[in-house]
PDB file of N, CA and C in Angstrom:
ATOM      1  N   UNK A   1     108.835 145.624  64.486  1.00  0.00           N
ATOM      2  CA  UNK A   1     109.081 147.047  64.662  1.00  0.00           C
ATOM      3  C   UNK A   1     108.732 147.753  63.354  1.00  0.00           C
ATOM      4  N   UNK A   2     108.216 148.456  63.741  1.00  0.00           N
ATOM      5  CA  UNK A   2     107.195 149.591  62.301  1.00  0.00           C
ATOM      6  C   UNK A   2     108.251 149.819  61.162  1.00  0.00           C
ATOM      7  N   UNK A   3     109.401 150.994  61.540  1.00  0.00           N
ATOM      8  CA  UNK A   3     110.235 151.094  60.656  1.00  0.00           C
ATOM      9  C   UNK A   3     111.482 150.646  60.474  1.00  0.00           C
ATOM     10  N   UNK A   4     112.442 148.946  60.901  1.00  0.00           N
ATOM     11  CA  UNK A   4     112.809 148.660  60.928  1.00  0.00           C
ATOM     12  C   UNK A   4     113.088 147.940  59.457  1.00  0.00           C
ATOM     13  N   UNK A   5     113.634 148.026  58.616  1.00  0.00           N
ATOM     14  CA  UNK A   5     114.303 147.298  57.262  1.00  0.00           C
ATOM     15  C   UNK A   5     113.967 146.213  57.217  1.00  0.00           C
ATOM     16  N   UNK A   6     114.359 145.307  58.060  1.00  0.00           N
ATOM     17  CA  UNK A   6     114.945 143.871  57.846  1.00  0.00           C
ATOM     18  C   UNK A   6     113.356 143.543  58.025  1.00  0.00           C
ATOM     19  N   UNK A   7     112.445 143.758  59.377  1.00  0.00           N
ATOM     20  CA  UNK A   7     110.966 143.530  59.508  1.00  0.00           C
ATOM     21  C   UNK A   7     110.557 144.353  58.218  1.00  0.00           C
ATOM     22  N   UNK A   8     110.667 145.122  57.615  1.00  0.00           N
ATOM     23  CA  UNK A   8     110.160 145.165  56.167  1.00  0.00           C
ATOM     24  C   UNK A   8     110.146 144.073  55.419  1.00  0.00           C
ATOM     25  N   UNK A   9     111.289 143.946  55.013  1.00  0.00           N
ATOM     26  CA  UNK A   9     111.597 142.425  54.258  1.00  0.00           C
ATOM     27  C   UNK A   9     110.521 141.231  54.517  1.00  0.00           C
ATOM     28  N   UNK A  10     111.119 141.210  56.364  1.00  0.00           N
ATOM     29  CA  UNK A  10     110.385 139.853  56.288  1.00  0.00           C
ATOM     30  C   UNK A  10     108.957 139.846  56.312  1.00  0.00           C
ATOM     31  N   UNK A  11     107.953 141.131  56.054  1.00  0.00           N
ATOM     32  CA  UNK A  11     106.733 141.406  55.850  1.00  0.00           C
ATOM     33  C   UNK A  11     106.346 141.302  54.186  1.00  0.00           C
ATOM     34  N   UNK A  12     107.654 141.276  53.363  1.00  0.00           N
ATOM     35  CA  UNK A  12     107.389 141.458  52.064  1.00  0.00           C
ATOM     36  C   UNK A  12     106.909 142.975  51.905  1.00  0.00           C
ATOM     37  N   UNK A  13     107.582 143.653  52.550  1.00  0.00           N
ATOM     38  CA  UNK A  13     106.994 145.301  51.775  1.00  0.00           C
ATOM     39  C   UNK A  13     108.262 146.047  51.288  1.00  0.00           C
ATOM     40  N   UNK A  14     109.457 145.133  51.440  1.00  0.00           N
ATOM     41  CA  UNK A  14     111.044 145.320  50.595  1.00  0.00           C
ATOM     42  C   UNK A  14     111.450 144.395  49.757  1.00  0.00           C
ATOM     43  N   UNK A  15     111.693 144.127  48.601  1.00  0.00           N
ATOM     44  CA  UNK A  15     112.163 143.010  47.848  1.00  0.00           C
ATOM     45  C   UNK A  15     113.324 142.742  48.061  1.00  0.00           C
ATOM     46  N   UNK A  16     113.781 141.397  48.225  1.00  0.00           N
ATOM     47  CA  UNK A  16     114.910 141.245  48.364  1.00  0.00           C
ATOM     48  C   UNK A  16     115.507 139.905  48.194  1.00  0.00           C
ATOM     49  N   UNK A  17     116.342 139.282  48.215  1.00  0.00           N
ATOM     50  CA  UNK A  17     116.819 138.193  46.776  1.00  0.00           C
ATOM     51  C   UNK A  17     116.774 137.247  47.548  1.00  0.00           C
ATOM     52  N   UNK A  18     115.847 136.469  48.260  1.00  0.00           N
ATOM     53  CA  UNK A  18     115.585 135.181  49.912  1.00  0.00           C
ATOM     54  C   UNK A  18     116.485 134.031  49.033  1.00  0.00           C
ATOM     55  N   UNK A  19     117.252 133.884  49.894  1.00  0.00           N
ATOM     56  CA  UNK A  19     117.799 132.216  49.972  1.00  0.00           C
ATOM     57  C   UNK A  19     117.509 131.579  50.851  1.00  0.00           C
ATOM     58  N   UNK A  20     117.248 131.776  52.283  1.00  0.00           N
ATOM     59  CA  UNK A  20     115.852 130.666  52.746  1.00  0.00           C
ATOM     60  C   UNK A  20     115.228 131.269  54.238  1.00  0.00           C
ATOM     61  N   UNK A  21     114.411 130.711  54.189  1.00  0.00           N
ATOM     62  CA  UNK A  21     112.990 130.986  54.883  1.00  0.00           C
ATOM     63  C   UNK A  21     112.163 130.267  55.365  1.00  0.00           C
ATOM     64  N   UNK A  22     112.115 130.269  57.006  1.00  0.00           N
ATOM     65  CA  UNK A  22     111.566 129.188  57.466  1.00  0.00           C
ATOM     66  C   UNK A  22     110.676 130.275  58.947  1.00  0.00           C
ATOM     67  N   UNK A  23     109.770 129.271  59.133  1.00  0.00           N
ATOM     68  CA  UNK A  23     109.214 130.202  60.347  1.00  0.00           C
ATOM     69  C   UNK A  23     109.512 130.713  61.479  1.00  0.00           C
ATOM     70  N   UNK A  24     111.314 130.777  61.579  1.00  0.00           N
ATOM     71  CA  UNK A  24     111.872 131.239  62.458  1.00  0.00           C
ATOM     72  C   UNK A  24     112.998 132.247  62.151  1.00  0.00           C
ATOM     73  N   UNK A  25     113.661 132.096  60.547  1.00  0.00           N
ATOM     74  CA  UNK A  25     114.560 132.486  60.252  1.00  0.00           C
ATOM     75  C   UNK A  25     114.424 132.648  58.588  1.00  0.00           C
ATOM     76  N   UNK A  26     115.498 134.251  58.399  1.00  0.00           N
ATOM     77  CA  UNK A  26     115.242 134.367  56.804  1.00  0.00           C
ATOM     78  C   UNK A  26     116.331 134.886  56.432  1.00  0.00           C
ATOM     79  N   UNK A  27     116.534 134.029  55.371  1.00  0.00           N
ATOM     80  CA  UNK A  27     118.029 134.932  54.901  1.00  0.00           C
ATOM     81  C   UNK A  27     118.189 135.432  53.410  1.00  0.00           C
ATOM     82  N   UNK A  28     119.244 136.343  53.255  1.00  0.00           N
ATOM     83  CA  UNK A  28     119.004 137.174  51.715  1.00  0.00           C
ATOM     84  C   UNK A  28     120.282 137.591  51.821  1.00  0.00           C
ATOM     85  N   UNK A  29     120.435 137.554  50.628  1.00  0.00           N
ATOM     86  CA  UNK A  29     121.795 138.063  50.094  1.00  0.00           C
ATOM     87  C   UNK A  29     121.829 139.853  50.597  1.00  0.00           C
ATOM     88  N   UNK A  30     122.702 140.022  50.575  1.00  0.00           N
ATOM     89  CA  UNK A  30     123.077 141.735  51.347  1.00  0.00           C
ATOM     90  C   UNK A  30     122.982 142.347  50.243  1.00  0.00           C
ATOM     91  N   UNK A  31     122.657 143.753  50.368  1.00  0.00           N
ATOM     92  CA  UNK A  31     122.422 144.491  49.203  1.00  0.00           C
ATOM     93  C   UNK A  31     123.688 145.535  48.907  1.00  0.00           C
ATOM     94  N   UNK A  32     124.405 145.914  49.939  1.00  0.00           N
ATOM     95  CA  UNK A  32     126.187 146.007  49.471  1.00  0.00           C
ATOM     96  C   UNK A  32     127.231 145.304  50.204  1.00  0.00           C
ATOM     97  N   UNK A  33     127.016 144.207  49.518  1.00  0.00           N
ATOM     98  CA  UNK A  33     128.027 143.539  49.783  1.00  0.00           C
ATOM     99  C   UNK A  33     129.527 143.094  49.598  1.00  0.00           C
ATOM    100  N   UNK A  34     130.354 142.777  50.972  1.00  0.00           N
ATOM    101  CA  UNK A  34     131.488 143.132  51.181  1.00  0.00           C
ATOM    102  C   UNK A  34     132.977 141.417  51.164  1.00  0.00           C
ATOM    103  N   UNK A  35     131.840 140.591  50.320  1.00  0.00           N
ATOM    104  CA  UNK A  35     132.444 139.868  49.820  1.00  0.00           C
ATOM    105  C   UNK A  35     131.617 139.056  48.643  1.00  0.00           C
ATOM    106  N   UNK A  36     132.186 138.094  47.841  1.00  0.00           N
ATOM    107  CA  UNK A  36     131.581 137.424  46.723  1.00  0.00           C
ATOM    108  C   UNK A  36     129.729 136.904  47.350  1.00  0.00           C
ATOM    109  N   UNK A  37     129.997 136.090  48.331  1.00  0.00           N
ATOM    110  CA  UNK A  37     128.937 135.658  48.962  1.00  0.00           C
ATOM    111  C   UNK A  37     128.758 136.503  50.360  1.00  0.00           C
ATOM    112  N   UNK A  38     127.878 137.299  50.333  1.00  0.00           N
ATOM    113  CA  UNK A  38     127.371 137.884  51.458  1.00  0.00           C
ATOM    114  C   UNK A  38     125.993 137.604  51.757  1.00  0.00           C
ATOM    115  N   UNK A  39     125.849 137.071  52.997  1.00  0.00           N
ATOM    116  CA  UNK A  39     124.359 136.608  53.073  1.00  0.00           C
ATOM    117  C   UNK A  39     123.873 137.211  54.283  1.00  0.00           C
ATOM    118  N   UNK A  40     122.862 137.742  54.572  1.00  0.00           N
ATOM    119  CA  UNK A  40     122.126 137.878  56.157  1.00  0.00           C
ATOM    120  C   UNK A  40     121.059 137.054  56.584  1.00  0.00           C
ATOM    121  N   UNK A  41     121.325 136.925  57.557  1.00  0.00           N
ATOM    122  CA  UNK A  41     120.875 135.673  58.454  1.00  0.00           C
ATOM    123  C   UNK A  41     119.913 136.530  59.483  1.00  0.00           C
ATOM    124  N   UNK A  42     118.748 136.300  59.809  1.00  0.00           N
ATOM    125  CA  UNK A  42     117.773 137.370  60.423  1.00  0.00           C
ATOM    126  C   UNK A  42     116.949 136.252  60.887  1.00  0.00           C
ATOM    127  N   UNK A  43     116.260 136.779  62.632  1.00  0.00           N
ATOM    128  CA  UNK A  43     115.334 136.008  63.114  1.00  0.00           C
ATOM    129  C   UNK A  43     114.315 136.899  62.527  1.00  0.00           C
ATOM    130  N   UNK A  44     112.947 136.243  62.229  1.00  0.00           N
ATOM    131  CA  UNK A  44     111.904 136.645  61.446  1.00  0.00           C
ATOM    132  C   UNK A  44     110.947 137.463  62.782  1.00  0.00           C
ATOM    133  N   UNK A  45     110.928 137.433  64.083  1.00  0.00           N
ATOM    134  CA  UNK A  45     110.676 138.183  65.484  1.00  0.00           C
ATOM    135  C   UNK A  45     111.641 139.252  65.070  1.00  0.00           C
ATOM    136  N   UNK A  46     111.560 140.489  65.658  1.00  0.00           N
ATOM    137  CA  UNK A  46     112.012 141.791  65.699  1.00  0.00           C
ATOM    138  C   UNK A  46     113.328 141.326  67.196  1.00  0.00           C
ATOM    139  N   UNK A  47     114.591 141.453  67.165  1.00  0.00           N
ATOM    140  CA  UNK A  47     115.290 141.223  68.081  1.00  0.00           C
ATOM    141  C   UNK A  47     116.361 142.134  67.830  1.00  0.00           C
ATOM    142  N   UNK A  48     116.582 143.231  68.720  1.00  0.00           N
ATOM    143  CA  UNK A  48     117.201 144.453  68.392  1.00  0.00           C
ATOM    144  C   UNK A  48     118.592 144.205  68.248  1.00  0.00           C
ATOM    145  N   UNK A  49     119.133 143.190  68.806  1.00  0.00           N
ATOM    146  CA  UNK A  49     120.789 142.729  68.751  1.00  0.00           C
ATOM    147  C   UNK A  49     121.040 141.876  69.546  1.00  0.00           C
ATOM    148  N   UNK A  50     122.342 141.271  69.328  1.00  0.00           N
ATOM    149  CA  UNK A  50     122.541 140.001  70.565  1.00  0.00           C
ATOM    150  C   UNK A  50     122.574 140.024  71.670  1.00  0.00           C
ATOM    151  N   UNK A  51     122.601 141.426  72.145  1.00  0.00           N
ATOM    152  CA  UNK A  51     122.042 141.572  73.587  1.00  0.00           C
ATOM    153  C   UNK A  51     120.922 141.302  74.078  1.00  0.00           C
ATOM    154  N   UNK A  52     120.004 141.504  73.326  1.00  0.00           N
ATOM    155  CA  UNK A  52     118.450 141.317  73.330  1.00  0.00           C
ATOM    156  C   UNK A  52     118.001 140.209  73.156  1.00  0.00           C
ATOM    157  N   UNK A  53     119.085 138.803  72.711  1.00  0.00           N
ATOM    158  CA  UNK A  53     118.431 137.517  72.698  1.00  0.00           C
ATOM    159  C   UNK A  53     118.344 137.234  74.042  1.00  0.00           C
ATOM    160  N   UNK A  54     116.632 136.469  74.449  1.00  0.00           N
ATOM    161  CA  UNK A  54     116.260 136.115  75.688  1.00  0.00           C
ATOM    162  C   UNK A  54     115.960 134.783  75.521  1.00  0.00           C
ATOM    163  N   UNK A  55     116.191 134.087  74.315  1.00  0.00           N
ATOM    164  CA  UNK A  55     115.649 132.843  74.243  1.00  0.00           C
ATOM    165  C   UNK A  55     116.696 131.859  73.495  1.00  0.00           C
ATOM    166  N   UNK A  56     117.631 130.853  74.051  1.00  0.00           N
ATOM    167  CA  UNK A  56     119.462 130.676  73.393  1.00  0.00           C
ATOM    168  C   UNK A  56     118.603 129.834  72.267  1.00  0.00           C
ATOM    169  N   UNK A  57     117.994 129.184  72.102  1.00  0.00           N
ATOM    170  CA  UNK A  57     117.934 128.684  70.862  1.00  0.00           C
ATOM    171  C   UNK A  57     117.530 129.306  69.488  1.00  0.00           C
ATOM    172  N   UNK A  58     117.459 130.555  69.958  1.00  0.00           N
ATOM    173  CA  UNK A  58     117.732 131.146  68.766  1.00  0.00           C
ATOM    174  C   UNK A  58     118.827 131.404  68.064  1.00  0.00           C
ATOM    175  N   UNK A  59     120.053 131.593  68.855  1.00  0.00           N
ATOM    176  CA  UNK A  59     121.315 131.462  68.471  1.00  0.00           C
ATOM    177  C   UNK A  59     121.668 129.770  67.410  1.00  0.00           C
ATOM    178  N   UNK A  60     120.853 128.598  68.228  1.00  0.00           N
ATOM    179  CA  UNK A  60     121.001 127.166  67.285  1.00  0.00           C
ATOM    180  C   UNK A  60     120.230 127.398  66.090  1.00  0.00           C
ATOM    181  N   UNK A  61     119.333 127.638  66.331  1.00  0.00           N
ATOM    182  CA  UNK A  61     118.400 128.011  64.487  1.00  0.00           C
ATOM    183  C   UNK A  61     119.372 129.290  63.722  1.00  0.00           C
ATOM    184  N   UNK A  62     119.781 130.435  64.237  1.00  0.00           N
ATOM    185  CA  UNK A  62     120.931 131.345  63.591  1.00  0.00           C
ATOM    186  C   UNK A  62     121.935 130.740  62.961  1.00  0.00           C
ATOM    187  N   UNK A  63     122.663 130.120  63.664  1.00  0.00           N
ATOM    188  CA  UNK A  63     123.691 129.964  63.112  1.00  0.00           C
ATOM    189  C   UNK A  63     123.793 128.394  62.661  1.00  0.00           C
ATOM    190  N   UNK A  64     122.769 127.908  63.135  1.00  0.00           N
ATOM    191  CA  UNK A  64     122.876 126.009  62.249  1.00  0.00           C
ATOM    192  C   UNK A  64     122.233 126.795  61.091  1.00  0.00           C
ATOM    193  N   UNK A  65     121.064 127.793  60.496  1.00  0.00           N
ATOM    194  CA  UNK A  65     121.018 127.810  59.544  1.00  0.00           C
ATOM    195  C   UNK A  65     122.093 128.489  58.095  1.00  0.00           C
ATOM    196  N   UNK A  66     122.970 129.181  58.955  1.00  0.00           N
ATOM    197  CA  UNK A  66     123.853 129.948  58.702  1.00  0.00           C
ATOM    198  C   UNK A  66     124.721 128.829  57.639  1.00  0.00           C
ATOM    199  N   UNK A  67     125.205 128.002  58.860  1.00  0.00           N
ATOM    200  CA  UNK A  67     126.431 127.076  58.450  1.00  0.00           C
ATOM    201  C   UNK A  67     125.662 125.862  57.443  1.00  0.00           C
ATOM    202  N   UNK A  68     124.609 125.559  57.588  1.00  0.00           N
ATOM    203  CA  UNK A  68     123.739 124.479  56.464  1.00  0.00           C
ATOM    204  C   UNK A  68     123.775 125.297  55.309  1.00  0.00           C
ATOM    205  N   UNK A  69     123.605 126.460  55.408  1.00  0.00           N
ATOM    206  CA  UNK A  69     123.419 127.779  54.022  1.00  0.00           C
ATOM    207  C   UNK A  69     124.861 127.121  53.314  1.00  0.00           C
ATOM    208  N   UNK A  70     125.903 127.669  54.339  1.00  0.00           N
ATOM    209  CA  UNK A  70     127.214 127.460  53.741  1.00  0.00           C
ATOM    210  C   UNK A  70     127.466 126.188  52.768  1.00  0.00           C
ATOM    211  N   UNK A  71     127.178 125.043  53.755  1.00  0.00           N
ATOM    212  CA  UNK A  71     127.619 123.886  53.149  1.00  0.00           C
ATOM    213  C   UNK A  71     126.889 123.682  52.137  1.00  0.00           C
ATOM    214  N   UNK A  72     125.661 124.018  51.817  1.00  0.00           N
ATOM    215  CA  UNK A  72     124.691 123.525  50.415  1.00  0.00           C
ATOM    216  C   UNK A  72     125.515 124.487  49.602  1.00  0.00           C
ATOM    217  N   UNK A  73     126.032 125.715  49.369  1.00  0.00           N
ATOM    218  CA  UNK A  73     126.186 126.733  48.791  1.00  0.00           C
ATOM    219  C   UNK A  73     127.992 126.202  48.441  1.00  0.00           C
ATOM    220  N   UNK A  74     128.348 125.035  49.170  1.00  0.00           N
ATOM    221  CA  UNK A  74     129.994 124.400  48.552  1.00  0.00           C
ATOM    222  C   UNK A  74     131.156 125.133  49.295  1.00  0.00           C
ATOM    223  N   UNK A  75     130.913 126.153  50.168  1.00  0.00           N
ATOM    224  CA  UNK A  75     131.871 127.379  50.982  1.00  0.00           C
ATOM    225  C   UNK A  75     132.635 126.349  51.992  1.00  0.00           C
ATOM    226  N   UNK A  76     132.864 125.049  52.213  1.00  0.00           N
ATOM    227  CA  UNK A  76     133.324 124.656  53.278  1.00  0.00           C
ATOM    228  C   UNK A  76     134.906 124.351  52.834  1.00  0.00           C
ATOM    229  N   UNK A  77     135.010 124.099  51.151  1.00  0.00           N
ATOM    230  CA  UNK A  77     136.234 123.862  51.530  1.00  0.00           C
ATOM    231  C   UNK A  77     137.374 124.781  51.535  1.00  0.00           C
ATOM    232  N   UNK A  78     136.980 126.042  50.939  1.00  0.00           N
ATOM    233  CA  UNK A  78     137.808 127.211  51.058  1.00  0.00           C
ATOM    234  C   UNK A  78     137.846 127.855  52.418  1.00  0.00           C
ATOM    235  N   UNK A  79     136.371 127.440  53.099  1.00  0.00           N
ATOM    236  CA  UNK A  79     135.761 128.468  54.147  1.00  0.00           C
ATOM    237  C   UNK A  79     135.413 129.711  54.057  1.00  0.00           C
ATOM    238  N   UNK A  80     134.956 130.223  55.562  1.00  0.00           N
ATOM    239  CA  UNK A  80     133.778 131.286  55.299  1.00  0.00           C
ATOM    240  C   UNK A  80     133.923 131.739  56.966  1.00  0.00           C
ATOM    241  N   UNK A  81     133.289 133.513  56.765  1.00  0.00           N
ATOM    242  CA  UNK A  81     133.206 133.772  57.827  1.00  0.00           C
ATOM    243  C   UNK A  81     131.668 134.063  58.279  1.00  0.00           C
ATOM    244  N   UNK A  82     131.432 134.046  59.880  1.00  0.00           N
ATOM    245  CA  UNK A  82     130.208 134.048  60.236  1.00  0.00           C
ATOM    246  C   UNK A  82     130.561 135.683  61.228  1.00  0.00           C
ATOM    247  N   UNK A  83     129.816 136.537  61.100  1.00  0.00           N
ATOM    248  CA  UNK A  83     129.832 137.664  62.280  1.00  0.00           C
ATOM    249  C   UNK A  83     128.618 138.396  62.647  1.00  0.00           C
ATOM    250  N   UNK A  84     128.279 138.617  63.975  1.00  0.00           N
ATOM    251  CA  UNK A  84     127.267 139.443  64.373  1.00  0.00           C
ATOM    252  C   UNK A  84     128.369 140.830  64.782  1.00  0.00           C
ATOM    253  N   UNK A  85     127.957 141.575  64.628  1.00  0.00           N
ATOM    254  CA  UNK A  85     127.996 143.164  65.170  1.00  0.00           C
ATOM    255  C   UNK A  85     126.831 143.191  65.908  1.00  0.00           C
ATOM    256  N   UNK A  86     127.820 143.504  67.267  1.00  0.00           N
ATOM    257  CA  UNK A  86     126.473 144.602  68.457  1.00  0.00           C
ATOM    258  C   UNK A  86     126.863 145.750  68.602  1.00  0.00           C
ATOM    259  N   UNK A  87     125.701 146.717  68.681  1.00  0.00           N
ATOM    260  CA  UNK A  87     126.001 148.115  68.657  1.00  0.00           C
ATOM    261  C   UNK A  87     126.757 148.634  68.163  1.00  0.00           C
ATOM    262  N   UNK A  88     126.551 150.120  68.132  1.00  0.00           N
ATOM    263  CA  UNK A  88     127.078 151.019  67.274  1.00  0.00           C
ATOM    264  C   UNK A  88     128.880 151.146  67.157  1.00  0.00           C
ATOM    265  N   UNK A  89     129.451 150.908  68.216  1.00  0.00           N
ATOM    266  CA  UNK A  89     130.843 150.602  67.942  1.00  0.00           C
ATOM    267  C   UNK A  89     131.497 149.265  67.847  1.00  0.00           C
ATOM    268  N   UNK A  90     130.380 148.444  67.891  1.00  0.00           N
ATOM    269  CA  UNK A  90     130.778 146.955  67.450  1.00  0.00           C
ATOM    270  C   UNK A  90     130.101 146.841  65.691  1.00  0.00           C
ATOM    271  N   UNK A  91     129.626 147.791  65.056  1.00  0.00           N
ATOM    272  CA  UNK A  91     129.856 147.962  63.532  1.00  0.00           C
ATOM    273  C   UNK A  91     127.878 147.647  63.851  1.00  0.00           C
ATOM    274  N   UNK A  92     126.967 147.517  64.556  1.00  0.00           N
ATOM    275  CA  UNK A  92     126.184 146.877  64.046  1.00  0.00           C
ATOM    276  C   UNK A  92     125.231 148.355  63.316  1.00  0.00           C
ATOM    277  N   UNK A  93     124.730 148.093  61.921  1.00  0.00           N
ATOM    278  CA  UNK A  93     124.212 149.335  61.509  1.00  0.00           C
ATOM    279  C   UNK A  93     122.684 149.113  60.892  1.00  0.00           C
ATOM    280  N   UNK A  94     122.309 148.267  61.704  1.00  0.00           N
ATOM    281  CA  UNK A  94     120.722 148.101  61.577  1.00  0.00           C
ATOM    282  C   UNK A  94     119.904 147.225  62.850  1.00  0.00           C
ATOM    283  N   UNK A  95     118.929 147.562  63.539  1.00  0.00           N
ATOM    284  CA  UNK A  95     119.157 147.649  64.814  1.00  0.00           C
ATOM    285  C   UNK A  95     118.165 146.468  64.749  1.00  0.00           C
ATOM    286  N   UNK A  96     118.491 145.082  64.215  1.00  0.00           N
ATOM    287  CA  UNK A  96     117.958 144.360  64.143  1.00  0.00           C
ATOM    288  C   UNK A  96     118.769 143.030  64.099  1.00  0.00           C
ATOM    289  N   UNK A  97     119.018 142.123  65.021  1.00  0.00           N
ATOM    290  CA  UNK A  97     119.884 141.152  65.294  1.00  0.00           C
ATOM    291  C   UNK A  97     120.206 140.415  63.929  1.00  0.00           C
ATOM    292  N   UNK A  98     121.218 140.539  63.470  1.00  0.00           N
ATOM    293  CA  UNK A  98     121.565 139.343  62.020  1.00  0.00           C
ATOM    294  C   UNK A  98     123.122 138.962  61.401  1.00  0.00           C
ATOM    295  N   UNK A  99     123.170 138.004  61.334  1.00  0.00           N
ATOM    296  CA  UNK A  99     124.321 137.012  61.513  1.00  0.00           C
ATOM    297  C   UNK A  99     125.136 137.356  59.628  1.00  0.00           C
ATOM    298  N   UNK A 100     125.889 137.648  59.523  1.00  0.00           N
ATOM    299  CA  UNK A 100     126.313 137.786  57.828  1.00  0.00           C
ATOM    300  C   UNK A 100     127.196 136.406  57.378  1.00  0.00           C
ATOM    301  N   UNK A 101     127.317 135.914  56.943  1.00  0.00           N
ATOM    302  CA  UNK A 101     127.974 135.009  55.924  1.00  0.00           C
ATOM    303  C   UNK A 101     128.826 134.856  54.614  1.00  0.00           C
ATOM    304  N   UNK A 102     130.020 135.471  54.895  1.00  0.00           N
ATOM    305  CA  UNK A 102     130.605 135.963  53.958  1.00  0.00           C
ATOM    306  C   UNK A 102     132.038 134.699  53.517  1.00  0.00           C
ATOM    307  N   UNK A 103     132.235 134.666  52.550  1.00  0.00           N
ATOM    308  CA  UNK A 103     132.789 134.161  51.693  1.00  0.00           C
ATOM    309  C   UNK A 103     133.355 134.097  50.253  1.00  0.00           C
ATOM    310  N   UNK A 104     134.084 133.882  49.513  1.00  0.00           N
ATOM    311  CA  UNK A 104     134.343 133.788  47.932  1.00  0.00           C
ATOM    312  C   UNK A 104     135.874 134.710  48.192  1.00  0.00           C
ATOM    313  N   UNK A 105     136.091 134.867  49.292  1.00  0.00           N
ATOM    314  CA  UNK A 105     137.733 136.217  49.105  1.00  0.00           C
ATOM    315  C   UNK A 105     138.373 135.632  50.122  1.00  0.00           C
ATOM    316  N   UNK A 106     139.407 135.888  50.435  1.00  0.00           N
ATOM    317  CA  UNK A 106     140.532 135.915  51.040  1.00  0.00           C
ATOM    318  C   UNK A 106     140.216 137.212  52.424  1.00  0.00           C
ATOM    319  N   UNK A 107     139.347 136.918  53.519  1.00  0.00           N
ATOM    320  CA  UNK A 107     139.189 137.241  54.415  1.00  0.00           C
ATOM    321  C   UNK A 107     140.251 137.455  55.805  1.00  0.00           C
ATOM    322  N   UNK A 108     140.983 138.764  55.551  1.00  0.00           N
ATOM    323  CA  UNK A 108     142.211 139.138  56.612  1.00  0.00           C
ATOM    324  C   UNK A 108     142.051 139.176  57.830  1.00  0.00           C
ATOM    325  N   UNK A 109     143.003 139.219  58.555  1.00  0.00           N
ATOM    326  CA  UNK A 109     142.826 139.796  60.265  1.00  0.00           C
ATOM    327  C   UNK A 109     143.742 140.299  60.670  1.00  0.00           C
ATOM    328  N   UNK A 110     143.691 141.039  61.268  1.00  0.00           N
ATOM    329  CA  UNK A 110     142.176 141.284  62.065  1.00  0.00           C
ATOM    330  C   UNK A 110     141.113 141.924  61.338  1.00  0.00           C
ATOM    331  N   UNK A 111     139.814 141.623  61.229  1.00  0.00           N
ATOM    332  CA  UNK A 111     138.542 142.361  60.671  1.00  0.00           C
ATOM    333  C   UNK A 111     138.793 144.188  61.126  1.00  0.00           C
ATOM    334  N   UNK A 112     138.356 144.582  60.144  1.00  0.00           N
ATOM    335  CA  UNK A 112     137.781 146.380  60.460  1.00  0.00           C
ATOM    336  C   UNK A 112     138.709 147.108  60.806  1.00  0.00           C
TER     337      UNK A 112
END
């Protein structure tokens, strides 16, 4: 999608701090982020939100890369949270499907 952020990124026409990248999936640290470790997790296809996944194994490459991120990165023994936001009153504020990874704080609940 032309003016979509995240398809910026993964075109390289936004800089942004990649912790990993594979031909299905790319992830980068968040640029205000809302815990010590905040990471986004993005299919490298344009997929407007989790409504819009038509193909489930994208959800296994999402979030196995998500949770492999975690464990190389040492987050397992404190733990960590994983969340998608859909749509606009489910918090999502970029209209591009992506999984966050947050960790390093003392994460309350209920969220938001």
């Amino acid at each position: 999608m032309e003016d979509c952020i995240f398809c910026k990124i993964v075109k390289g026409e936004i800089p942004s701090n990649i912790i990993y990248s594979d031909e299905k999936i790319m992830a980068f640290r968040d640029v205000d982020p809302q815990a010590p470790t905040h990471i986004l997790f993005i299919p490298r296809d344009h997929v407007a939100s989790s409504a819009a996944v038509r193909d489930n194994s994208l959800w296994s490459d999402l979030v196995g890369c998500a949770v492999k991120t975690a464990h190389e990165l040492g987050l397992d023994p404190k733990g960590y949270r994983m969340v998608i936001n859909t749509g606009s009153e489910g918090g999502q504020s970029v209209p591009h499907l992506h999984l966050h990874l947050l960790a390093g704080r003392n994460l309350g609940w209920p969220p938001g």
